[in-house]
C-alpha atoms as a PDB file:
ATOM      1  CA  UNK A   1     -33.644  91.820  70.976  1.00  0.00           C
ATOM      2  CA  UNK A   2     -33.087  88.174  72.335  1.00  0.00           C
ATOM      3  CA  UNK A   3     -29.184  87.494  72.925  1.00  0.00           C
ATOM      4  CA  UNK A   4     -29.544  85.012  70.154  1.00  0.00           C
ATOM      5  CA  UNK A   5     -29.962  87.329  67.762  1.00  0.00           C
ATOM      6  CA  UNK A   6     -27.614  89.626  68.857  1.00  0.00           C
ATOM      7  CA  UNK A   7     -24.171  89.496  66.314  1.00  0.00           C
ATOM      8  CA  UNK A   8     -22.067  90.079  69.269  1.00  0.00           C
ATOM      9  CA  UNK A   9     -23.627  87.184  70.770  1.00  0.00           C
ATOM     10  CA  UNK A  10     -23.026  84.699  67.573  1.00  0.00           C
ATOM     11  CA  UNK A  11     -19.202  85.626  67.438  1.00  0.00           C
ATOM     12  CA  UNK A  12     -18.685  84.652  70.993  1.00  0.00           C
ATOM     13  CA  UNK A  13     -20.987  81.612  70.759  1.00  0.00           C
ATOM     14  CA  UNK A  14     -18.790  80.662  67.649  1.00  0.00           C
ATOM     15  CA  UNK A  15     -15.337  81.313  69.080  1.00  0.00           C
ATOM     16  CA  UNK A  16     -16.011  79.743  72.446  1.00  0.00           C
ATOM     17  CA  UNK A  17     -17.123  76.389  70.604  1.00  0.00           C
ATOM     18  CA  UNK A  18     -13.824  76.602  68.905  1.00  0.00           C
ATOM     19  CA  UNK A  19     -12.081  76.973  71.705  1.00  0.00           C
ATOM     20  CA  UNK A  20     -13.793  74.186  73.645  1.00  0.00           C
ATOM     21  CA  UNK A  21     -12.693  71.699  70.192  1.00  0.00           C
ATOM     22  CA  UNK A  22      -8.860  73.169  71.092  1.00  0.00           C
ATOM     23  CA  UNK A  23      -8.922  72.685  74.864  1.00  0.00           C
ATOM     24  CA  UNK A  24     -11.190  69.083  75.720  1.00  0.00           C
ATOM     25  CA  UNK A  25      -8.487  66.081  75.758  1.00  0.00           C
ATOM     26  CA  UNK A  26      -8.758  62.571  76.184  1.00  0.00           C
ATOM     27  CA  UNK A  27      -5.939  61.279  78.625  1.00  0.00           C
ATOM     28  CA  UNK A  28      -4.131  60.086  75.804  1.00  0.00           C
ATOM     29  CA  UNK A  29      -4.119  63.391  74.021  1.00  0.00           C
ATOM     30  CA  UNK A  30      -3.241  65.388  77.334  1.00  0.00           C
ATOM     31  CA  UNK A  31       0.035  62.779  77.589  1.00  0.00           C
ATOM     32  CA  UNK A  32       0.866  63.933  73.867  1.00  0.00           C
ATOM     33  CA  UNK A  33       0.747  67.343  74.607  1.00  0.00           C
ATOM     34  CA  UNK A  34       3.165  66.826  77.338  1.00  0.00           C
ATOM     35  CA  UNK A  35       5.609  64.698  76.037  1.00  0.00           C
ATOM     36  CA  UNK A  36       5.659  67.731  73.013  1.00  0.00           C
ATOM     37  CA  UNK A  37       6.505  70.139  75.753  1.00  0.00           C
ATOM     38  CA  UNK A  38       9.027  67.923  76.975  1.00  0.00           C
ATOM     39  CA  UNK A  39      10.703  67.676  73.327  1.00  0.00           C
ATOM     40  CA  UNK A  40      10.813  71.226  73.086  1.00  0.00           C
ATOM     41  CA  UNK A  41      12.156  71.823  76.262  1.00  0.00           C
ATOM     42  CA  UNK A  42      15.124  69.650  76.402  1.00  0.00           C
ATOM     43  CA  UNK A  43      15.796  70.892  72.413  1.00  0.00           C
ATOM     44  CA  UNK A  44      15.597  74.414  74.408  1.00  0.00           C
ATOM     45  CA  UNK A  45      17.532  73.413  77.142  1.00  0.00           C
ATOM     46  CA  UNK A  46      20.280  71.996  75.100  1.00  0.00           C
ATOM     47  CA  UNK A  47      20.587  74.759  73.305  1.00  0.00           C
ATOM     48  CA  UNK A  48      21.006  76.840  75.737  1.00  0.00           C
ATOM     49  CA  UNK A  49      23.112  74.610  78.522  1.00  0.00           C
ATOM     50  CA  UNK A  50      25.830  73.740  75.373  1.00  0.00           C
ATOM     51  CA  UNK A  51      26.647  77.109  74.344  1.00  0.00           C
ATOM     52  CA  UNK A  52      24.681  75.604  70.886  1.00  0.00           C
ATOM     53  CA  UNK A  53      23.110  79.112  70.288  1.00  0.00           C
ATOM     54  CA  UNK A  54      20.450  77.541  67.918  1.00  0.00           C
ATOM     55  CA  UNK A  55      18.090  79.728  66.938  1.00  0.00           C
ATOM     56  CA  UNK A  56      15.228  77.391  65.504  1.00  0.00           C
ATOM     57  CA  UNK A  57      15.875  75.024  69.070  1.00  0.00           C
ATOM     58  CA  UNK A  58      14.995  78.380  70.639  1.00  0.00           C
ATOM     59  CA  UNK A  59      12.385  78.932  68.970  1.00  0.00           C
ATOM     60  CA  UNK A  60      11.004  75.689  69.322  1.00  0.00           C
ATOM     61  CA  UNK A  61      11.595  75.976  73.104  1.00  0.00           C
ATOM     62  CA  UNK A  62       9.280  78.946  73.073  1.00  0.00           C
ATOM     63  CA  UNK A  63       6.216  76.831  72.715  1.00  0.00           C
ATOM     64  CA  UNK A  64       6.990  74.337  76.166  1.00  0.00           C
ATOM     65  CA  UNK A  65       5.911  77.088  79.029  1.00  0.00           C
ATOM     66  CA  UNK A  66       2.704  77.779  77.167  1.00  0.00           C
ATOM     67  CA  UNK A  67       1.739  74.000  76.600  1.00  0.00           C
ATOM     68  CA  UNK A  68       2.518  73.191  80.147  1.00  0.00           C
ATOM     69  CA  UNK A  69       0.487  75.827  81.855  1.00  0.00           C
ATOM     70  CA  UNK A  70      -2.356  74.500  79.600  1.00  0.00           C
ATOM     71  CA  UNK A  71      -2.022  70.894  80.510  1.00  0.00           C
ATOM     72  CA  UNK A  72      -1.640  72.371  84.424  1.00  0.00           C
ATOM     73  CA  UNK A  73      -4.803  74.328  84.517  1.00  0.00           C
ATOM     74  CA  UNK A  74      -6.657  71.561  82.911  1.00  0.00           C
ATOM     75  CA  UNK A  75      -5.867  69.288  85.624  1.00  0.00           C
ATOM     76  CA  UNK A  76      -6.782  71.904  88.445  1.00  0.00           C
ATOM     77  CA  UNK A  77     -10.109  72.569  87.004  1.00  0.00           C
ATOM     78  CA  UNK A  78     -10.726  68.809  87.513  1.00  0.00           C
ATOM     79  CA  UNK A  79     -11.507  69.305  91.310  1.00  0.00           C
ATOM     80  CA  UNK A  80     -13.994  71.835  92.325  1.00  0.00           C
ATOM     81  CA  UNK A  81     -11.124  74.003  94.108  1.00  0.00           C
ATOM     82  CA  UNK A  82      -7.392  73.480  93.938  1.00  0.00           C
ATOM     83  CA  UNK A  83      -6.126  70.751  96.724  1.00  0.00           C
ATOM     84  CA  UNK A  84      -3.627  72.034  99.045  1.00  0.00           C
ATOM     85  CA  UNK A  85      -2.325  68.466  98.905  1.00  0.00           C
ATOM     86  CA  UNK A  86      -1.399  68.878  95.364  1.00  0.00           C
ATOM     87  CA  UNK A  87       0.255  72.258  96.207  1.00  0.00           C
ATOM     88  CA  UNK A  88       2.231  70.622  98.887  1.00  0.00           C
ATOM     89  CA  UNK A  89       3.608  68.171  96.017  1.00  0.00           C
ATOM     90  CA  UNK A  90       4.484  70.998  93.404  1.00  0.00           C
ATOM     91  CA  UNK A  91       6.266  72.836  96.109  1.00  0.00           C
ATOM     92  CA  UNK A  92       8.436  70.013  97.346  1.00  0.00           C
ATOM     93  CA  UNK A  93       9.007  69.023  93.409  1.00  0.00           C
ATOM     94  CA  UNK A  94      10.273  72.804  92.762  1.00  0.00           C
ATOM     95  CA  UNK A  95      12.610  72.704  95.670  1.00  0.00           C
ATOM     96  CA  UNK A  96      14.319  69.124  94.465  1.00  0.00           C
ATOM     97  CA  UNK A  97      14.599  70.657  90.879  1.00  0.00           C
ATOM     98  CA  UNK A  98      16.124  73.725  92.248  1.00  0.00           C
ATOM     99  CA  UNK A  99      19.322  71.166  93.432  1.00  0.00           C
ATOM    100  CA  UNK A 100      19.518  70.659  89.206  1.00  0.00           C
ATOM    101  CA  UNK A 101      18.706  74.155  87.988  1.00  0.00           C
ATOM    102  CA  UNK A 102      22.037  74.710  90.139  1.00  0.00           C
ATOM    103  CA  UNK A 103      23.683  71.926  88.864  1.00  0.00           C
ATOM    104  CA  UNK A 104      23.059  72.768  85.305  1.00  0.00           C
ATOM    105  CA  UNK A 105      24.766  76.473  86.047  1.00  0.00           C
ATOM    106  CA  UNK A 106      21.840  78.728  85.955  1.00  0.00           C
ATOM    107  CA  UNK A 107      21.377  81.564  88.472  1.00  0.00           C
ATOM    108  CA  UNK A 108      20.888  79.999  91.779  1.00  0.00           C
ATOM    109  CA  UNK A 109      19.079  83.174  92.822  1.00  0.00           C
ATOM    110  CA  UNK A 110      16.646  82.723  90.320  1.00  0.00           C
ATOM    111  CA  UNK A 111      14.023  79.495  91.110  1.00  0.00           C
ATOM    112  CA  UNK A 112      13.025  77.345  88.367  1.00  0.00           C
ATOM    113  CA  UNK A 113      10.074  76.585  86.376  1.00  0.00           C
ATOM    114  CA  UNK A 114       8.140  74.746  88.868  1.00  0.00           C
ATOM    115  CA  UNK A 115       8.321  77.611  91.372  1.00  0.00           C
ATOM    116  CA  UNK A 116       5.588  79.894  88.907  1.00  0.00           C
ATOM    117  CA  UNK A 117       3.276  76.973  88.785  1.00  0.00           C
ATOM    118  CA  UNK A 118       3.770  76.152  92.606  1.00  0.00           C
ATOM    119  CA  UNK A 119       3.143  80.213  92.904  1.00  0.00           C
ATOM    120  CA  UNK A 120       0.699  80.566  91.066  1.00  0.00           C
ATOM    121  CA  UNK A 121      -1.590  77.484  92.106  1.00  0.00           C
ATOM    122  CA  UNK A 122      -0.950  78.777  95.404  1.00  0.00           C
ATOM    123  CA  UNK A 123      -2.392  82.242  94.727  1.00  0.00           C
ATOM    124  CA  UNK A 124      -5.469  81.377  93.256  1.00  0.00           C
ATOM    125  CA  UNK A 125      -5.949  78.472  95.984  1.00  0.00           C
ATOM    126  CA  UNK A 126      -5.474  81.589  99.021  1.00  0.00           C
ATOM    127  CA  UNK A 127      -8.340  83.499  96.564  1.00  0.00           C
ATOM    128  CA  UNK A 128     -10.465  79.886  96.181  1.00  0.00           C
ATOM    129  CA  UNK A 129     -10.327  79.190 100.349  1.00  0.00           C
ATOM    130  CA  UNK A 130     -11.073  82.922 101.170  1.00  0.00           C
ATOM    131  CA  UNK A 131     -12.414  84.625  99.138  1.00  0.00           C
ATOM    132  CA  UNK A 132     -11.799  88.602  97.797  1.00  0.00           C
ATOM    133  CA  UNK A 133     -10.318  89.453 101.454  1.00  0.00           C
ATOM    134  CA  UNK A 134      -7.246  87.665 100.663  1.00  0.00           C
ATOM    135  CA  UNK A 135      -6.477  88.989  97.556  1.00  0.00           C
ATOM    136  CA  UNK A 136      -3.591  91.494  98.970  1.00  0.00           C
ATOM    137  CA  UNK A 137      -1.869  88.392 100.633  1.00  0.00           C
ATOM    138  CA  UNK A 138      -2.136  86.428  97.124  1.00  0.00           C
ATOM    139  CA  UNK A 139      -0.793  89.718  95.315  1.00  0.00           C
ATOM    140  CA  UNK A 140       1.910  89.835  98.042  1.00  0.00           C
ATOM    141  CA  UNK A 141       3.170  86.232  97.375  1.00  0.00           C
ATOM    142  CA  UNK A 142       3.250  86.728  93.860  1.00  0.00           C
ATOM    143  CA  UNK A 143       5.339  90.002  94.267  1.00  0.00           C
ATOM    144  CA  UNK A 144       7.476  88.283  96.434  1.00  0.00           C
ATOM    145  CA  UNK A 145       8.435  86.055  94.092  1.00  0.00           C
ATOM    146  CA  UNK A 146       9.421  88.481  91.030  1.00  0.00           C
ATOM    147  CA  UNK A 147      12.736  88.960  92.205  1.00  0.00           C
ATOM    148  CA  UNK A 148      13.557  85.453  91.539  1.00  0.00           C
ATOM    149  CA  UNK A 149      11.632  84.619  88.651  1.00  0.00           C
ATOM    150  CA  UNK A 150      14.088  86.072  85.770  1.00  0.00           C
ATOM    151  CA  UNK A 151      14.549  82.145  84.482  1.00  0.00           C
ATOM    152  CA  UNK A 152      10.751  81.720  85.016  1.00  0.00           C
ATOM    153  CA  UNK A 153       8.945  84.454  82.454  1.00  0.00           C
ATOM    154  CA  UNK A 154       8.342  86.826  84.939  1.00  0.00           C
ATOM    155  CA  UNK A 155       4.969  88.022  85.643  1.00  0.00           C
ATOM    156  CA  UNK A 156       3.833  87.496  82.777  1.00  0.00           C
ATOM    157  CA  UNK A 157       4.345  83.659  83.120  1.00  0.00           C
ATOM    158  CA  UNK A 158       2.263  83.609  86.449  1.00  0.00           C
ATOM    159  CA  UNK A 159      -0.512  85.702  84.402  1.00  0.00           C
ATOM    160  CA  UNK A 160      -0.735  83.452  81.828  1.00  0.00           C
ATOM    161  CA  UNK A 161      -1.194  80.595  84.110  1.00  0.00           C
ATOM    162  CA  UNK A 162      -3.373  82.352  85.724  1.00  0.00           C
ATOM    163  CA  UNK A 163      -5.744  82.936  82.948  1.00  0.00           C
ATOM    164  CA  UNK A 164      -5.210  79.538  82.094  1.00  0.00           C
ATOM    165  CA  UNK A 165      -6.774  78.042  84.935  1.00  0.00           C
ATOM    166  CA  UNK A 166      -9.686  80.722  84.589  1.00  0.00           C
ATOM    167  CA  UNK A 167     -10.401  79.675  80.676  1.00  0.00           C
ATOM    168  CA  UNK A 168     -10.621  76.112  82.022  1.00  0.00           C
ATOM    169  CA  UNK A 169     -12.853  76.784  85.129  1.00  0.00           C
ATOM    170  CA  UNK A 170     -15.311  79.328  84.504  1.00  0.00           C
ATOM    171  CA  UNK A 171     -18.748  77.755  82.386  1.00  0.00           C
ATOM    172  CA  UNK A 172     -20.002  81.713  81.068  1.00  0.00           C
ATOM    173  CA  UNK A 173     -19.048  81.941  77.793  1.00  0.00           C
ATOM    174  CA  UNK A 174     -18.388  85.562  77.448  1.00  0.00           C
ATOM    175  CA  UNK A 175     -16.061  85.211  80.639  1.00  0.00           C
ATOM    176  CA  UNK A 176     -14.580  81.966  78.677  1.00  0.00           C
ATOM    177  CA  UNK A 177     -13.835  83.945  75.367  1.00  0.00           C
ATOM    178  CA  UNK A 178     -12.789  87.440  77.438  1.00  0.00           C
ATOM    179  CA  UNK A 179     -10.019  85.193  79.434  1.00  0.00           C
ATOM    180  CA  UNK A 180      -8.946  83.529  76.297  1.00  0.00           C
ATOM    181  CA  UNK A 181      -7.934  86.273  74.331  1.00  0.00           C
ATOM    182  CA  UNK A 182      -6.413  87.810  77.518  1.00  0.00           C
ATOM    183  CA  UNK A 183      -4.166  84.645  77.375  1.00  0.00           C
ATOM    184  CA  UNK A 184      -3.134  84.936  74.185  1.00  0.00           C
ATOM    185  CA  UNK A 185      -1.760  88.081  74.754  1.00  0.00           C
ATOM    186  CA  UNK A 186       0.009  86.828  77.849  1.00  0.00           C
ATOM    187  CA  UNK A 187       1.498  84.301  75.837  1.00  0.00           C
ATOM    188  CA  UNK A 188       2.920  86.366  73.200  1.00  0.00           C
ATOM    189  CA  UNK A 189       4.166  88.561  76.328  1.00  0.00           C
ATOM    190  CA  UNK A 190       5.972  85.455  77.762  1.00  0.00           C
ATOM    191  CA  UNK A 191       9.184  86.230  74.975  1.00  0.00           C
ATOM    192  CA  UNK A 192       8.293  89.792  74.405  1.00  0.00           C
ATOM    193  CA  UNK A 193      11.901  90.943  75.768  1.00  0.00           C
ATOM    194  CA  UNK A 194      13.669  88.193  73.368  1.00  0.00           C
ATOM    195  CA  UNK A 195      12.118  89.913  70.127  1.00  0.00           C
ATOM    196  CA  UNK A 196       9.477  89.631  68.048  1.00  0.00           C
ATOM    197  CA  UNK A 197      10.145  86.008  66.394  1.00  0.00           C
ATOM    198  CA  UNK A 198      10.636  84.437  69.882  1.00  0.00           C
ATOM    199  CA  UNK A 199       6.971  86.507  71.180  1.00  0.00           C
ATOM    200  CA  UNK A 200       5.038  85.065  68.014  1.00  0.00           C
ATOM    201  CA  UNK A 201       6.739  81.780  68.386  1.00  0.00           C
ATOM    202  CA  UNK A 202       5.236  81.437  71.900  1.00  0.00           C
ATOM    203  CA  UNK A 203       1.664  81.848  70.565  1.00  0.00           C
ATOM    204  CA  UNK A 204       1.794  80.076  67.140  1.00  0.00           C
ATOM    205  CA  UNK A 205       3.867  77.145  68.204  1.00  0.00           C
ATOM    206  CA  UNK A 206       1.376  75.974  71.245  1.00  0.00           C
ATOM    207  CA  UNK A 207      -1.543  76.614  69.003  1.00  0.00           C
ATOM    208  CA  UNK A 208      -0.473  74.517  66.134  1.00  0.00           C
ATOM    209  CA  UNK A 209       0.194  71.537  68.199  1.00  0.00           C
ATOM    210  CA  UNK A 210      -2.960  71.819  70.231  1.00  0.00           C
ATOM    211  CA  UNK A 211      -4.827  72.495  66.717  1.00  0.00           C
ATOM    212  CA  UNK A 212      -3.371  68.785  65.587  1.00  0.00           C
ATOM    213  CA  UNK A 213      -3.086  66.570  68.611  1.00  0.00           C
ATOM    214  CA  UNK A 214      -6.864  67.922  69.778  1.00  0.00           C
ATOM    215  CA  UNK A 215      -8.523  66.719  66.385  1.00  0.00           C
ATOM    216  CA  UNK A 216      -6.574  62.915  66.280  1.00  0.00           C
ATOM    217  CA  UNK A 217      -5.430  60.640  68.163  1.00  0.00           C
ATOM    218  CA  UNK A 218      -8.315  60.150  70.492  1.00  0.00           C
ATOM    219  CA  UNK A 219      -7.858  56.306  70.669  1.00  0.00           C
ATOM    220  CA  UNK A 220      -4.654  56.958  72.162  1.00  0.00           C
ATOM    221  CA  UNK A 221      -4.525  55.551  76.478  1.00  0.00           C
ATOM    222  CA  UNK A 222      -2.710  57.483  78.961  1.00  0.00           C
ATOM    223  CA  UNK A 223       0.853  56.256  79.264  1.00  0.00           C
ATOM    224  CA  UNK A 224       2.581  58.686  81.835  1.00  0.00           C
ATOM    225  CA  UNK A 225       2.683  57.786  85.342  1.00  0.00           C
ATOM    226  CA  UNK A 226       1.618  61.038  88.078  1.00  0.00           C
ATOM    227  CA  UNK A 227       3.791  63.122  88.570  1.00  0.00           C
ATOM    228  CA  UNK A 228       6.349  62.489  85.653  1.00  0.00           C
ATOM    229  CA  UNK A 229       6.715  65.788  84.742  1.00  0.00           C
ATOM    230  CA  UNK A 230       8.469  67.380  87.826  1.00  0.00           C
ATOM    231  CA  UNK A 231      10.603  64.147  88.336  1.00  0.00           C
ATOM    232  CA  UNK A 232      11.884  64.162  84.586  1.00  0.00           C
ATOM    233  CA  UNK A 233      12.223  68.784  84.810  1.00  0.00           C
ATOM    234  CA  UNK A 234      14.263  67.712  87.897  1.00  0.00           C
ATOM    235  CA  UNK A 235      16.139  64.787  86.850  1.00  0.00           C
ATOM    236  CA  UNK A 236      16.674  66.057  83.450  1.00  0.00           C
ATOM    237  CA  UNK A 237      18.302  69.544  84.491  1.00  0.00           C
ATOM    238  CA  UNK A 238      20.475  67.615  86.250  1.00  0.00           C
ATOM    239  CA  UNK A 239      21.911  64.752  83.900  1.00  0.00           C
ATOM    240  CA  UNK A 240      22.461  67.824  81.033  1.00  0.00           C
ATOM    241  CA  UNK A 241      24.122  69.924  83.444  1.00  0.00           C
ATOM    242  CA  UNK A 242      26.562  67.096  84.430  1.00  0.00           C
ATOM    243  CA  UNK A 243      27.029  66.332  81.121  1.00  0.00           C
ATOM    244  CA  UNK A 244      27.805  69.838  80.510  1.00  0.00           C
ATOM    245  CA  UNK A 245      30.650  69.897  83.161  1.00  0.00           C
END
């Protein structure tokens, strides 16, 4: 039998082409998707940094990690490997945002957002350069960084941006489709400890904005500068956590 024919084959063939429609941006689109995230992460932030206790601004918050990662592992799989340089950058951003994280009264001991991405790009960078050798010294730098990752999802965050990046980089199919569904599971893992509303939320909310923004507004240009994102995580953690003193 000819993999054509095979049914097995036709599913995959099928989802994969749907999930190529979900995940191919224009600039303009990608620069939607973020400023989204960015919505739903100061309405989470708020929430959260003035004693607000909203659930739906939770809830909406749920769907910022997920979007982000995306956006992130889309821009890595630009480059044949991931750039040190751009490592360097992340790692210097997460350090600065720490300075607000603390400002806005969250745990000092626990290191923001930025430090899973700069993690986590790290990791698979060490596994990139080197090969399977180095995989107990990428394993050892993410397990040295679960201790402080309580405000940053854990290990499940640096898994699902993980298999983001590999959904975006690999060109098999089956591999493609396998990684996929292994990410949505890491997504709805992401809130899994914060109930079953806040777990689905992570999954549904991220899909029905890519689902929208990745069928319109392809006429849209780019309109944020490089490296907005850490600058505004940074400098907005800080101005809300002023604010809230």
């Amino acid at each position: 039998m000819r993999a054509e024919d095979n049914p097995f084959f036709s599913l995959v063939v099928v989802a994969d082409c749907w999930l190529q429609r979900l995940l191919i941006w224009t600039p303009g689109q990608t620069d939607l998707i973020k400023t989204v995230a960015l919505v739903l992460m100061v309405a989470d932030h708020v929430s959260l940094l003035f004693g607000l206790n909203s659930e739906w601004l939770r809830l909406a918050g749920r769907g910022a990690f997920p979007l982000f990662g995306l956006v992130w592992a889309m821009n890595l799989a630009r480059h044949p490997t991931v750039r040190q340089r751009s490592l360097n950058r992340l790692w210097l951003w997460a350090v600065v945002a720490q300075g607000g994280w603390i400002l806005a009264g969250l745990r000092p001991d626990a290191g923001n957002i930025l430090f899973a991405f700069a993690v986590s790009g790290q990791a698979l960078r060490l596994m990139q350069k080197h090969g399977p050798r180095v995989w107990p010294l990428s394993l050892m730098l993410v397990l040295v960084w679960l201790p402080f990752s309580a405000g940053s999802y854990g290990l499940a965050g640096v898994l699902m941006l993980l298999l983001a990046c590999g959904v975006f980089m690999t060109a098999r199919r089956t591999t493609r489709t396998g990684l996929a569904c292994c990410l949505a599971l890491t997504m709805l893992a992401l809130n899994a400890g914060d109930g079953a509303a806040m777990s689905i939320a992570g999954l549904i909310i991220p899909g029905v904005v890519l689902t929208v923004l990745s069928r319109t507004c392809r006429l849209v240009p780019r309109f944020w500068p490089r490296e907005f994102f850490p600058l505004f995580y940074a400098a907005h953690l800080a101005v809300l956590g002023l604010i809230a003193l």
